[in-house]
N, C-alpha and C. Protein backbone atom coordinates (compact mmCIF):
# COMPACT_ATOMS: atom_id res chain seq x y z
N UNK A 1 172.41 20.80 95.09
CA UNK A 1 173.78 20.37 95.23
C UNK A 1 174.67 21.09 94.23
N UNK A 2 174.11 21.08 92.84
CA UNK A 2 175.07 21.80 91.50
C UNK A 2 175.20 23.28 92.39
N UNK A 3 174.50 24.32 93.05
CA UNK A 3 174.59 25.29 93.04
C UNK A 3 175.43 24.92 94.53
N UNK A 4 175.63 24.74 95.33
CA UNK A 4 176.68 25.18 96.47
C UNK A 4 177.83 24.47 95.77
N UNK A 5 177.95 23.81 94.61
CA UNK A 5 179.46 23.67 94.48
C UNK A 5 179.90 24.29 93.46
N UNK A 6 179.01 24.98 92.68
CA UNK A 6 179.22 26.51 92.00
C UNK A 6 179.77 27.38 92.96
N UNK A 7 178.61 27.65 93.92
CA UNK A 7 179.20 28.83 94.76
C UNK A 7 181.13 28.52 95.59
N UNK A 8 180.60 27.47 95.60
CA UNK A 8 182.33 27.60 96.54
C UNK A 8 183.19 27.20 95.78
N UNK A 9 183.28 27.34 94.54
CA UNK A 9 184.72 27.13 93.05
C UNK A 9 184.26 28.17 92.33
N UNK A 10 183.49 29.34 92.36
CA UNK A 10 183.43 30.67 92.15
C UNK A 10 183.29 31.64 92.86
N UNK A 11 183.76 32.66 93.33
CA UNK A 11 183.80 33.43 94.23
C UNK A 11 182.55 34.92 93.85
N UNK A 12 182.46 35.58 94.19
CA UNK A 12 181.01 36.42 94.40
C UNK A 12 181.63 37.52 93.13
N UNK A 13 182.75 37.80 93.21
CA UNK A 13 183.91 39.10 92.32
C UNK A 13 183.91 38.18 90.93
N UNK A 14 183.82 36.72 90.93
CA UNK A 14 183.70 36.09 89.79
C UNK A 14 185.16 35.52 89.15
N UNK A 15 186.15 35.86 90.08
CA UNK A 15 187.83 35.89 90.02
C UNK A 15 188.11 35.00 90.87
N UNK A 16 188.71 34.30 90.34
CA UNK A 16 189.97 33.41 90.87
C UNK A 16 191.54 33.35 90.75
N UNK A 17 192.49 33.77 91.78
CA UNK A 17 193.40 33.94 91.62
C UNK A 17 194.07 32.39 91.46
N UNK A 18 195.19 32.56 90.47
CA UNK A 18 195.86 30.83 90.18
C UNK A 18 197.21 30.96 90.90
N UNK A 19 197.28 29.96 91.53
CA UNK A 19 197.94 29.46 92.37
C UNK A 19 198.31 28.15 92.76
N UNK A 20 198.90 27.69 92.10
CA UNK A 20 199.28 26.04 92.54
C UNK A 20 199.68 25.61 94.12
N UNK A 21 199.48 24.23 94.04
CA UNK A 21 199.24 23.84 95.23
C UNK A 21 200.82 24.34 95.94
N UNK A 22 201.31 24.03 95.33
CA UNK A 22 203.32 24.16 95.80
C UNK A 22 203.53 25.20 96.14
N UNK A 23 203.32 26.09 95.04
CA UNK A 23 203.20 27.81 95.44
C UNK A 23 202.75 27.98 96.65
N UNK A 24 201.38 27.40 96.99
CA UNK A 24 200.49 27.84 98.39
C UNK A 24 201.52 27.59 99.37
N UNK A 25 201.61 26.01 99.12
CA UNK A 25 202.61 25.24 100.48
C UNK A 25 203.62 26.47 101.03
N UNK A 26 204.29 26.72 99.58
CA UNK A 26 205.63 27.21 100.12
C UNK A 26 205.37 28.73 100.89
N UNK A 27 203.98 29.57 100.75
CA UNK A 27 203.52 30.72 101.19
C UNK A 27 203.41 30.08 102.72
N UNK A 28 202.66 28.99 102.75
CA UNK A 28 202.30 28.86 104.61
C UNK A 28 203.95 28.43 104.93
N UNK A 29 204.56 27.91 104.55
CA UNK A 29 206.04 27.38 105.04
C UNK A 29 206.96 28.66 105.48
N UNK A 30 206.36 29.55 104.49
CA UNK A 30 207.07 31.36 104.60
C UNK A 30 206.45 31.94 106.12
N UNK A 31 205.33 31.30 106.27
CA UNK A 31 204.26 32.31 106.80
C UNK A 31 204.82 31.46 108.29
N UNK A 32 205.25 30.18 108.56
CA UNK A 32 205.83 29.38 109.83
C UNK A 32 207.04 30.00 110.14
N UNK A 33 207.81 30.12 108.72
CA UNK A 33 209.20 31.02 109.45
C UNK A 33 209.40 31.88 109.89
N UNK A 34 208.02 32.92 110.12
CA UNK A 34 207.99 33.96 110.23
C UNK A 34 207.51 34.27 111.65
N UNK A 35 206.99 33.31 112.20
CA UNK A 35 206.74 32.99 113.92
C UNK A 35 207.89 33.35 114.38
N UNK A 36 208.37 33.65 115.46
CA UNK A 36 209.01 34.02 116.40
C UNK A 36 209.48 32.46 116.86
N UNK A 37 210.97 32.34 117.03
CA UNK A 37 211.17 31.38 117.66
C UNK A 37 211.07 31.11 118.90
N UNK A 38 211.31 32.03 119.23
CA UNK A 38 210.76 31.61 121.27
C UNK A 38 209.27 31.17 120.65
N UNK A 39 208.33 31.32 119.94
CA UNK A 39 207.17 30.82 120.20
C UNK A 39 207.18 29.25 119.31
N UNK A 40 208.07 29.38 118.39
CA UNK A 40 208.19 27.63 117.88
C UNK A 40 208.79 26.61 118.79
N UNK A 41 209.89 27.08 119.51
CA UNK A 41 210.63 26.38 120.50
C UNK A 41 209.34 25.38 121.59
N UNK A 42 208.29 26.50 121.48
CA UNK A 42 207.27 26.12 122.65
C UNK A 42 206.00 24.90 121.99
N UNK A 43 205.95 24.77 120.32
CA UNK A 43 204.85 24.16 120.42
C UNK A 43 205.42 22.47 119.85
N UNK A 44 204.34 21.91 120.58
CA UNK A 44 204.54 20.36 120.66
C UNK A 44 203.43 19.46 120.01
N UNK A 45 204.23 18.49 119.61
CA UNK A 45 203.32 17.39 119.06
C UNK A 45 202.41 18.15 117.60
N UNK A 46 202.46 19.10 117.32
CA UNK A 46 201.93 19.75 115.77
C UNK A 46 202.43 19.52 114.78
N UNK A 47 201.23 19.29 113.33
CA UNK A 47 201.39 19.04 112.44
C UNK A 47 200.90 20.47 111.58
N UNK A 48 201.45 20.92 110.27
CA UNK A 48 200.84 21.42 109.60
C UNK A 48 200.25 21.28 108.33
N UNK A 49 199.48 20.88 107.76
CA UNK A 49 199.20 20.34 106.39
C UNK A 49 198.15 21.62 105.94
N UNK A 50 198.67 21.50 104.27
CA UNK A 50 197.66 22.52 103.57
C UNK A 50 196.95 21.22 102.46
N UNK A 51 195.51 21.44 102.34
CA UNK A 51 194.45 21.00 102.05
C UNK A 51 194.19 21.78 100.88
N UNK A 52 193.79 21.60 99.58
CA UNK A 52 192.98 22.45 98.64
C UNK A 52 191.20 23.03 99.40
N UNK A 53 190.40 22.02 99.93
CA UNK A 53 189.07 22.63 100.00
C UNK A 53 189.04 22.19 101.78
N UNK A 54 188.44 22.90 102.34
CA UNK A 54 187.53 22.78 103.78
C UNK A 54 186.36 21.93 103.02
N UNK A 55 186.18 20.76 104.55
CA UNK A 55 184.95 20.63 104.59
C UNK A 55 183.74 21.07 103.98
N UNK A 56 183.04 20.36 103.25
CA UNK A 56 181.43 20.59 102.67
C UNK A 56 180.98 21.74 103.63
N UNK A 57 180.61 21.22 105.00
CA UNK A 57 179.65 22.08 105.64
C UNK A 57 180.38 23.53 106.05
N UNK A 58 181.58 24.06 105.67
CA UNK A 58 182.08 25.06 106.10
C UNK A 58 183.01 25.69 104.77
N UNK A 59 182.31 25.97 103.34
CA UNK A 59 183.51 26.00 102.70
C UNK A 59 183.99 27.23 102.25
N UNK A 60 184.28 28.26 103.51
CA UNK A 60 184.89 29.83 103.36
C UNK A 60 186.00 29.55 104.32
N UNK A 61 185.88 28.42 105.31
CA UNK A 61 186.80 28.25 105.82
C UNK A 61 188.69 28.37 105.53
N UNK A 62 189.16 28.95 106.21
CA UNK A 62 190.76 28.93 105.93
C UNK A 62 191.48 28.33 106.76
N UNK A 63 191.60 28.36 107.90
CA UNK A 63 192.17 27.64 108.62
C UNK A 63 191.60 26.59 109.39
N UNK A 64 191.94 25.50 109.95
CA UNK A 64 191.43 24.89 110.91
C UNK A 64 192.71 24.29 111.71
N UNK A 65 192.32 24.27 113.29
CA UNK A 65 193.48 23.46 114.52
C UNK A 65 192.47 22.55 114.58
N UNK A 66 193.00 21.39 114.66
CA UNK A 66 192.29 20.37 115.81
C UNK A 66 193.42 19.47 116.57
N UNK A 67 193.26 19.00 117.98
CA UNK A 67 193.53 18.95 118.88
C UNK A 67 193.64 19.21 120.16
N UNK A 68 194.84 19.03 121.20
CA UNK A 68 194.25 19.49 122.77
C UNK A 68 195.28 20.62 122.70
N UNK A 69 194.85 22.11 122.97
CA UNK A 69 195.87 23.21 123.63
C UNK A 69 197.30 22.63 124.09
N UNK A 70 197.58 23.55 124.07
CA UNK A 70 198.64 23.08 125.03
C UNK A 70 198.58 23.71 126.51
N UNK A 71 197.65 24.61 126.70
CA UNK A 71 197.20 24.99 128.20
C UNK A 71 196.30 24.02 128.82
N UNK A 72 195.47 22.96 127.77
CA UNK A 72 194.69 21.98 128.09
C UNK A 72 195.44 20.52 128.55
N UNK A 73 196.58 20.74 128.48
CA UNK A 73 197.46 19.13 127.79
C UNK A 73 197.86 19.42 129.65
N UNK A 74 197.64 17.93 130.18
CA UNK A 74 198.09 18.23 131.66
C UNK A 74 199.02 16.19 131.77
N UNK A 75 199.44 15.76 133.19
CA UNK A 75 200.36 14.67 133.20
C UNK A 75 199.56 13.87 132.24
N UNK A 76 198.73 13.60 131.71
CA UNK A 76 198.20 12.17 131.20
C UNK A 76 197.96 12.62 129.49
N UNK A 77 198.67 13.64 129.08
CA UNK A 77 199.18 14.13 127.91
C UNK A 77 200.25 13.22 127.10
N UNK A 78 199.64 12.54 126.52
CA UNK A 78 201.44 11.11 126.37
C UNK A 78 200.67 10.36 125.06
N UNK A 79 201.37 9.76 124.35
CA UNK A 79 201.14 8.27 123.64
C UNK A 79 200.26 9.37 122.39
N UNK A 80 199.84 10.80 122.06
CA UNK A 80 199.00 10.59 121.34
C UNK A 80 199.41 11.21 119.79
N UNK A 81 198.13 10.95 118.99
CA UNK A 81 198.78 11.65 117.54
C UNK A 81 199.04 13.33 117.57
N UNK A 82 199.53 13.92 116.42
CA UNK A 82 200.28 15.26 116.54
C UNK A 82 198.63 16.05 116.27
N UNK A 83 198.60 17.09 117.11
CA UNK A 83 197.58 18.22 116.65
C UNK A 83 197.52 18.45 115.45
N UNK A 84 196.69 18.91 114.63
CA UNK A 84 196.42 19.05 113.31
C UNK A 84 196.37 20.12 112.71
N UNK A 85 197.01 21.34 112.01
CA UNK A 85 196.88 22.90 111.36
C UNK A 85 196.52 22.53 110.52
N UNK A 86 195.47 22.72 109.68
CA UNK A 86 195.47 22.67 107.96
C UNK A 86 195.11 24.04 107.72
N UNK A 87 195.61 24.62 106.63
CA UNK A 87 195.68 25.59 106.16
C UNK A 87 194.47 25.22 104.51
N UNK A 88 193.74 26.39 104.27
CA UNK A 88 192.63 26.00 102.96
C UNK A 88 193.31 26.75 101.86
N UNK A 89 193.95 26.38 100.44
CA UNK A 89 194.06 27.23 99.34
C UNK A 89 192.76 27.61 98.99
N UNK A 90 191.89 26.88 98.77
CA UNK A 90 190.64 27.41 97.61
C UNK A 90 190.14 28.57 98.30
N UNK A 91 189.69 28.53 99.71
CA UNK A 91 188.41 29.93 100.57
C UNK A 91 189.73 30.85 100.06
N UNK A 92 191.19 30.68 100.31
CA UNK A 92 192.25 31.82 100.45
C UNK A 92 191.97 32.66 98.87
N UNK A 93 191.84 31.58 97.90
CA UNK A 93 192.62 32.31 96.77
C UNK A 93 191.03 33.06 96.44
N UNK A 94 189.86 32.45 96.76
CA UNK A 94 188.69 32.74 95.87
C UNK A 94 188.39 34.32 96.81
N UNK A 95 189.30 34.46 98.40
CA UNK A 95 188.52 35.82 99.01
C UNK A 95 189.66 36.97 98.67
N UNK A 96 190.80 36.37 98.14
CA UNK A 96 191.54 37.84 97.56
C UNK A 96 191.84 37.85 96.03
N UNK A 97 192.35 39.22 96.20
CA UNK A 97 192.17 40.27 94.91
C UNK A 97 193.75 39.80 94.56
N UNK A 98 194.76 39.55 95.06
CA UNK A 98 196.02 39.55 94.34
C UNK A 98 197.05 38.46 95.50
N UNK A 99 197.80 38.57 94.40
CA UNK A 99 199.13 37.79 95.54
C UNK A 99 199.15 38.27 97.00
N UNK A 100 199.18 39.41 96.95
CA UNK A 100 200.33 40.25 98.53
C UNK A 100 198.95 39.88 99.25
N UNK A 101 197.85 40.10 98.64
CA UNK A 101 196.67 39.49 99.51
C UNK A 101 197.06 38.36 99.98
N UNK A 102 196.99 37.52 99.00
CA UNK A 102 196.97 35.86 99.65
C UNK A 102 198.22 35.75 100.70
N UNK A 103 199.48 36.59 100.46
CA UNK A 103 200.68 36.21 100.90
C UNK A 103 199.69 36.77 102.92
N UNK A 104 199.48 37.99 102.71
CA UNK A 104 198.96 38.84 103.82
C UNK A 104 197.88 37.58 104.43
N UNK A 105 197.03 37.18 103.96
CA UNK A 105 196.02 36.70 104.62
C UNK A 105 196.20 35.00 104.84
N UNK A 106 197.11 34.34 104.45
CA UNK A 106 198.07 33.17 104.86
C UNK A 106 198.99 32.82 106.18
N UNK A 107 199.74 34.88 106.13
CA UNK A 107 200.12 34.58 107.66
C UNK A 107 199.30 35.04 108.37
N UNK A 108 197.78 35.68 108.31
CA UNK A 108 197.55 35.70 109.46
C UNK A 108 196.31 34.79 109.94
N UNK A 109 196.05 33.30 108.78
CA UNK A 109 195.89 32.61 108.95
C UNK A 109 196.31 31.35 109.94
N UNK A 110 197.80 31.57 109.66
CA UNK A 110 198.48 30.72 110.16
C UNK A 110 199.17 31.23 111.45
N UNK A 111 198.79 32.57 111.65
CA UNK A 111 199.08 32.87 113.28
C UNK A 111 198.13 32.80 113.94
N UNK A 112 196.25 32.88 113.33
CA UNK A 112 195.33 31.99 114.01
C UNK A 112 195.26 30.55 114.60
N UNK A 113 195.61 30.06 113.31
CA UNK A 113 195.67 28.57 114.17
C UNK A 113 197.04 27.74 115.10
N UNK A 114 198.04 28.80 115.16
CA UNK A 114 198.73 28.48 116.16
C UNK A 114 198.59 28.57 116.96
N UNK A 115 197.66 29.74 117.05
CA UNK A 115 197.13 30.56 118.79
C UNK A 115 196.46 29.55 119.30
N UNK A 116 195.79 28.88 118.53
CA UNK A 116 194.86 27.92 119.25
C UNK A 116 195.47 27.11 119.66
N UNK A 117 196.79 26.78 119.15
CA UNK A 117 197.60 25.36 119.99
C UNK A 117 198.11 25.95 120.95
N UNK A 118 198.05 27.19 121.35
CA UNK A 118 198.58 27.88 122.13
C UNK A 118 197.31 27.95 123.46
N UNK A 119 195.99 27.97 122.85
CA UNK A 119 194.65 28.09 123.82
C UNK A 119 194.46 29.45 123.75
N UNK A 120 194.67 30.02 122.86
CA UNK A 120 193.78 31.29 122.54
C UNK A 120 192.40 31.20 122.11
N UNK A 121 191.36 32.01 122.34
CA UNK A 121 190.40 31.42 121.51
C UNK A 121 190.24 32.52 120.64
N UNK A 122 189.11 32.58 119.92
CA UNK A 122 188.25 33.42 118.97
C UNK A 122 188.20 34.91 119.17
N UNK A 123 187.74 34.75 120.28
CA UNK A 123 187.31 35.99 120.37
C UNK A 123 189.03 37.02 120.83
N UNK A 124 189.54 36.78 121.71
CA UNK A 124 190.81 36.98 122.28
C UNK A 124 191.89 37.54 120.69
N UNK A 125 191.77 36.30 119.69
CA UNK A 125 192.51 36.42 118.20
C UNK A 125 191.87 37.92 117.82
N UNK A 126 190.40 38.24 117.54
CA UNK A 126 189.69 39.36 117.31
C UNK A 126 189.83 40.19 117.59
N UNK A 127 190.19 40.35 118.68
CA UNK A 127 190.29 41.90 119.46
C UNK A 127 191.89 41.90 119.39
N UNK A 128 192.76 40.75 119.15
CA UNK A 128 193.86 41.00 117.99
C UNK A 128 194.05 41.40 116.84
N UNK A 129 193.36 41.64 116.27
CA UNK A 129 193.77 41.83 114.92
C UNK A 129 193.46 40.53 114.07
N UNK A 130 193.96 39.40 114.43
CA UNK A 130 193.55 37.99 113.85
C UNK A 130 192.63 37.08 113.93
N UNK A 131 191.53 38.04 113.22
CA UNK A 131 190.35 37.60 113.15
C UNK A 131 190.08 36.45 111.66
């Protein structure tokens, strides 16, 4: 147990870039304005929250969506809670080398997990560029 929670609050380079939580926020808040509004106009019922750590069982993780697409969402789409974006500071700051990194790899974090409210999947993001 001591050693996987070494490994994921030290990174492999042995560096950690500092970054407060506010700082982060306000990078993904940069990284939302930066969507295209014809494509904000379109998404519904989403939330975005930034998280310090992912999940135990996944902790390189950066982004996560959960919820229904919106290509999935059909008439009986109604009454429910908002889809979920969380964005991860810790996997972000511990896999880059500097700011313009984190700033760089935040939005294209956060244009991953929109895609998915969008019903993009994985592989489709990849052969984008937003892997």
């Amino acid at each position: 147990m001591l050693m996987t929670l070494v490994r994921m609050v030290v990174p492999e380079n042995g560096r950690v870039l500092e970054m407060t939580r506010e700082e982060f926020e306000e990078l993904v808040a940069e990284a939302l304005d930066r969507i295209p509004p014809e494509l904000t106009r379109l998404m519904d019922n989403v939330a975005v929250f930034v998280e310090d750590e992912p999940p135990a069982e996944d902790p390189e993780l950066l982004g996560l969506y959960e919820g229904t697409p919106l290509t999935d969402r059909g008439e009986w789409y109604a009454g429910v809670l908002p889809d979920r974006i969380t964005i991860y500071r810790g996997p972000t700051l511990r896999m880059c080398d500097s700011r313009e990194d984190v700033v760089a790899e935040t939005e294209v974090t956060v244009v991953h997990e929109i895609a998915h409210h969008f019903g993009i999947d994985d592989a489709r993001l990849h052969a984008l560029g937003y892997g």
